[in-house]
Protein backbone atom coordinates (compact mmCIF):
# COMPACT_ATOMS: atom_id res chain seq x y z
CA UNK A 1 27.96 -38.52 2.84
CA UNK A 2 26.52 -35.29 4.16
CA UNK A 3 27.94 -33.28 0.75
CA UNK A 4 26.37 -36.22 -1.60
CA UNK A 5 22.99 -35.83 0.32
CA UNK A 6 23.16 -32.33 -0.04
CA UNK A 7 24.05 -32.35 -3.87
CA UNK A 8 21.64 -34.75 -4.40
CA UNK A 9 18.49 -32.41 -2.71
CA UNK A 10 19.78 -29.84 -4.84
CA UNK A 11 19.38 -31.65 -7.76
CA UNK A 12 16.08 -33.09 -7.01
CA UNK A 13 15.20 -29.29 -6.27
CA UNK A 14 16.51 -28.28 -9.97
CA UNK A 15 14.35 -30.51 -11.19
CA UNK A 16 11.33 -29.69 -9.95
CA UNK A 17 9.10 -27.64 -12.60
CA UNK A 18 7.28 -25.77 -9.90
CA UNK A 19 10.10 -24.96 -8.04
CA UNK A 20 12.88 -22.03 -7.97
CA UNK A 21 12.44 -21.25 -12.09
CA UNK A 22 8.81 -20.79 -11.79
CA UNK A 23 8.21 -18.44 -9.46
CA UNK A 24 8.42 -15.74 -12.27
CA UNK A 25 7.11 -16.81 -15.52
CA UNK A 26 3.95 -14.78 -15.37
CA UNK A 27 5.11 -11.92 -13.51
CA UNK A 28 5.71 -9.10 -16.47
CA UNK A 29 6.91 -6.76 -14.26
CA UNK A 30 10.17 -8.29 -13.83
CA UNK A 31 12.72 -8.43 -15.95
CA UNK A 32 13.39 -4.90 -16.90
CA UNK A 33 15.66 -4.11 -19.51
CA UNK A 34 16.27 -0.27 -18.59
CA UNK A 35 16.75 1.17 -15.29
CA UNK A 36 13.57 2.83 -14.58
CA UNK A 37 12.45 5.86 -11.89
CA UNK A 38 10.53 4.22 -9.01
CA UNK A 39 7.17 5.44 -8.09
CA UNK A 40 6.38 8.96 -6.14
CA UNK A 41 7.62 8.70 -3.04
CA UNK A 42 9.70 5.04 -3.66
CA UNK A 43 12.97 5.22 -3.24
CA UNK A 44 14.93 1.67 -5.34
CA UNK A 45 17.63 0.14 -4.60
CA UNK A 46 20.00 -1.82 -6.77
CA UNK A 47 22.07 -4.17 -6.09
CA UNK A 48 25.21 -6.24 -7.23
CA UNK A 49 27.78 -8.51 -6.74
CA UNK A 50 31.35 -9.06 -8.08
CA UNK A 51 33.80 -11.96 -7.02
CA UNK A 52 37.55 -11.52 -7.76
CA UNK A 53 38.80 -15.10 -8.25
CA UNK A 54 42.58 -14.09 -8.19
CA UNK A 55 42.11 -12.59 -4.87
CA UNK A 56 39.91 -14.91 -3.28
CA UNK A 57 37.87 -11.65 -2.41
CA UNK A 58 34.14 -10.98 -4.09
CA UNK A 59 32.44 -7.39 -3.15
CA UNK A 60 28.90 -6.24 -3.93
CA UNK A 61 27.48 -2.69 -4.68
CA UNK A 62 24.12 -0.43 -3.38
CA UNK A 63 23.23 2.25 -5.26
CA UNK A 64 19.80 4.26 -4.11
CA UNK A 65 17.89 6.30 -5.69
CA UNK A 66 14.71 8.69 -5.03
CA UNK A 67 11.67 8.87 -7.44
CA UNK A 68 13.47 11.65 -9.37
CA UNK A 69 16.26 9.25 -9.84
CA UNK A 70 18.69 11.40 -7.62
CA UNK A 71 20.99 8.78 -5.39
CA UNK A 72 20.50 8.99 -1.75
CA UNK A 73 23.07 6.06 -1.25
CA UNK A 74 25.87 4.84 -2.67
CA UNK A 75 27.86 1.84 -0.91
CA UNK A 76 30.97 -0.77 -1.69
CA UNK A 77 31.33 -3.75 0.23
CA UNK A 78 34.75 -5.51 0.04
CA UNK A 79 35.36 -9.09 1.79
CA UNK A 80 37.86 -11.55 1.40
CA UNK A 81 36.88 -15.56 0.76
CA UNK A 82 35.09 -17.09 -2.25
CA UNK A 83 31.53 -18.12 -2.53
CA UNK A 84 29.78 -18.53 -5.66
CA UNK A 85 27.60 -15.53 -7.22
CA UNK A 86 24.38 -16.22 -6.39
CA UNK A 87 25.71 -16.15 -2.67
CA UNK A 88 27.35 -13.08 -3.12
CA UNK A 89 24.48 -11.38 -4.80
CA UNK A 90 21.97 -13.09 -1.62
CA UNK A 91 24.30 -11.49 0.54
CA UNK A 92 24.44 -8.16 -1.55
CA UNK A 93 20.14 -8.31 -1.44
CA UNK A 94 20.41 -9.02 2.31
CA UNK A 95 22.54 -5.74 3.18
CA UNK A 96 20.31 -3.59 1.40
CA UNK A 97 17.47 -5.17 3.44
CA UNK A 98 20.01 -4.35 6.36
CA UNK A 99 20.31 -0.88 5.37
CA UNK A 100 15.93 -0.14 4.59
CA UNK A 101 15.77 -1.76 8.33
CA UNK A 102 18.79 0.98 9.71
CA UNK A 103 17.43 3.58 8.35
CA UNK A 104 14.02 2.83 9.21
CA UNK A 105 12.67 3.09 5.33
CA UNK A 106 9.59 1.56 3.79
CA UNK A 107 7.97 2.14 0.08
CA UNK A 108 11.37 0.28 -0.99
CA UNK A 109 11.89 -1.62 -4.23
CA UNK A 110 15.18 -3.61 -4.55
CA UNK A 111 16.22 -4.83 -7.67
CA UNK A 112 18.98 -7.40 -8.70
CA UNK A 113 20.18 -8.92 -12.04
CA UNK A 114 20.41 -12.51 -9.77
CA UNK A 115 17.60 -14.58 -11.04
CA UNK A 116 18.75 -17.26 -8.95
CA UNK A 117 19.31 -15.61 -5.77
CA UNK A 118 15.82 -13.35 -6.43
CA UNK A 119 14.02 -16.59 -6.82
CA UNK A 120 15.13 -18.26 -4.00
CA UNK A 121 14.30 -15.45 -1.25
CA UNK A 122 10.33 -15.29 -2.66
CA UNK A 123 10.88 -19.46 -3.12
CA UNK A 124 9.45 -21.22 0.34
CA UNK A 125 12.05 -24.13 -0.35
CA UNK A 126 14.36 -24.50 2.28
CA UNK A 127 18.00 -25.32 1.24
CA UNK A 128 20.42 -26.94 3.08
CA UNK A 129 23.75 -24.81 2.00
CA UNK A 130 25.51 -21.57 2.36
CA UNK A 131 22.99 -19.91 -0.18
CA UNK A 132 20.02 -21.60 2.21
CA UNK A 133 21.70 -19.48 5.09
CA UNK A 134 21.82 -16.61 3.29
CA UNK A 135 18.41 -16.73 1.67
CA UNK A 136 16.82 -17.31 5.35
CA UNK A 137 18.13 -14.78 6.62
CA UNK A 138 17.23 -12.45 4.16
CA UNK A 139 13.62 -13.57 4.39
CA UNK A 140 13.79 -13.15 8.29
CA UNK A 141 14.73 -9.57 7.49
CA UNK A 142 12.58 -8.94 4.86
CA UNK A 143 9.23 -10.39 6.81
CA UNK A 144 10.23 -7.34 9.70
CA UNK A 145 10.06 -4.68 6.96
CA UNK A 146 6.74 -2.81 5.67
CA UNK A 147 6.02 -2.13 2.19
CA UNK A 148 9.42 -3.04 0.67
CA UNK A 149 9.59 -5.61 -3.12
CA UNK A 150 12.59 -7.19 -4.52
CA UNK A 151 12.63 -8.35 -8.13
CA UNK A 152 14.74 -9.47 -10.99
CA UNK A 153 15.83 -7.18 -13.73
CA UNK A 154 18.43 -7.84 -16.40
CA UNK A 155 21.85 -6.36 -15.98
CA UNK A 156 21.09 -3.66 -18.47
CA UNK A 157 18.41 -2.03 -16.16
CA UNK A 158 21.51 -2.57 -13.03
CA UNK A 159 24.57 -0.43 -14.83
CA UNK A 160 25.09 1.39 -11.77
CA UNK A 161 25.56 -0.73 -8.65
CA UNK A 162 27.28 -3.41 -11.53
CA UNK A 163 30.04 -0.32 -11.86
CA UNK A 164 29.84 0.18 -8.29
CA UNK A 165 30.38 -3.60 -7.30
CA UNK A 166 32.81 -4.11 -9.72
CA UNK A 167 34.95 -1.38 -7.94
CA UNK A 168 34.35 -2.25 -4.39
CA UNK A 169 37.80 -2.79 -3.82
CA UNK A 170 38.95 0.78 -4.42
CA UNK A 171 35.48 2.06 -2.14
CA UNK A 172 35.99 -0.74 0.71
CA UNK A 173 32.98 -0.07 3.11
CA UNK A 174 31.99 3.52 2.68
CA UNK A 175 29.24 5.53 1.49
CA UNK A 176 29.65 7.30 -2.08
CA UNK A 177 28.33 10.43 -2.65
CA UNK A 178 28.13 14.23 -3.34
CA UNK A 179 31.68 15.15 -4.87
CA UNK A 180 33.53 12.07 -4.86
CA UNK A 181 31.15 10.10 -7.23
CA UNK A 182 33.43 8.64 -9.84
CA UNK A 183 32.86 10.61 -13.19
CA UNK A 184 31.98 7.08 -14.91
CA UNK A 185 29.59 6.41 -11.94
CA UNK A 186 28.41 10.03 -13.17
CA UNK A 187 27.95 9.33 -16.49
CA UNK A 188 26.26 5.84 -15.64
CA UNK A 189 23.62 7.44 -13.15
CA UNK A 190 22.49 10.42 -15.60
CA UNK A 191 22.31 8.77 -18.37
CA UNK A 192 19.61 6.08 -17.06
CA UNK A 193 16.54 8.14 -17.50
């Protein structure tokens, strides 16, 4: 009973024209097609999210960069389970929001190829699933942090943390930098801008 009442909210909620899919329609600064520097003095942050079906495992990718487009950050995130992709990219969003608040940053702009889970943390709905979770507590985290945007760009502007998600499992939970950058990571990075 509790599933069917559950599908059936979501469905009323896809339905709704001025819900999730029209938060954006008139914003033009969204949906980049190129990865482009951030403003002086912004650092961005872009995000992604990979599941691995055969292993039940999904893992998501951070890749942060200066104005200059130099990375600062570079992290893989490897879990075992299975959740669908827009939970794995909320949950990709809400560890970058986890790192801006650990390292005390601000003049932050995330981006993420996730419409869907983009939408829903700027949406006011409130969603009774594992997304909903997700998506509230990203907006808890995001309403404690100063001067920090997250928007939707097209996977073409999101090369890098795409590459870097896509190989969590070989960077399980560390930072990549320096020396050890994979040489297609390389090429992906310096070849944005």
């Amino acid at each position: 009973m509790v599933s069917a009442t559950t599908s059936l909210d979501h469905w009323r909620k896809a339905q709704d024209t001025t819900s999730l899919s029209s938060i954006f329609l008139n914003n033009m600064g969204d949906r980049n097609e190129l990865w482009v520097k951030p403003a002086l003095e912004t650092i961005k942050i872009n995000v992604d999210a990979a599941s691995f079906e055969q292993e039940n495992s999904y893992g998501f990718g951070l890749v942060v960069r200066d104005h200059l487009g130099s990375p600062l950050h570079i992290q893989a995130e490897y879990h075992g389970g299975y959740f669908p992709s827009e939970v794995t990219e909320a949950m990709g969003i809400k560890e970058a929001f986890s790192w801006i608040k650990a390292n005390h940053r601000s003049r932050v702009l995330i981006e993420s190829d996730s419409m869907l889970a983009v939408q829903a943390i700027h949406s006011t709905q409130l969603m009774t699933s594992v997304l909903g979770l997700v998506v509230n507590d990203c907006r808890n985290i995001l309403s404690s942090l100063s001067d920090v945007s997250l928007r939707f760009v097209r996977r073409s502007a999101n090369c890098a943390a795409h590459f870097v998600a896509r190989h969590a499992r070989s960077s399980i939970g560390r930072s990549i930098l320096g020396s050890i950058i994979p040489p297609d990571l390389h090429t992906i990075l310096y070849s944005e801008y």
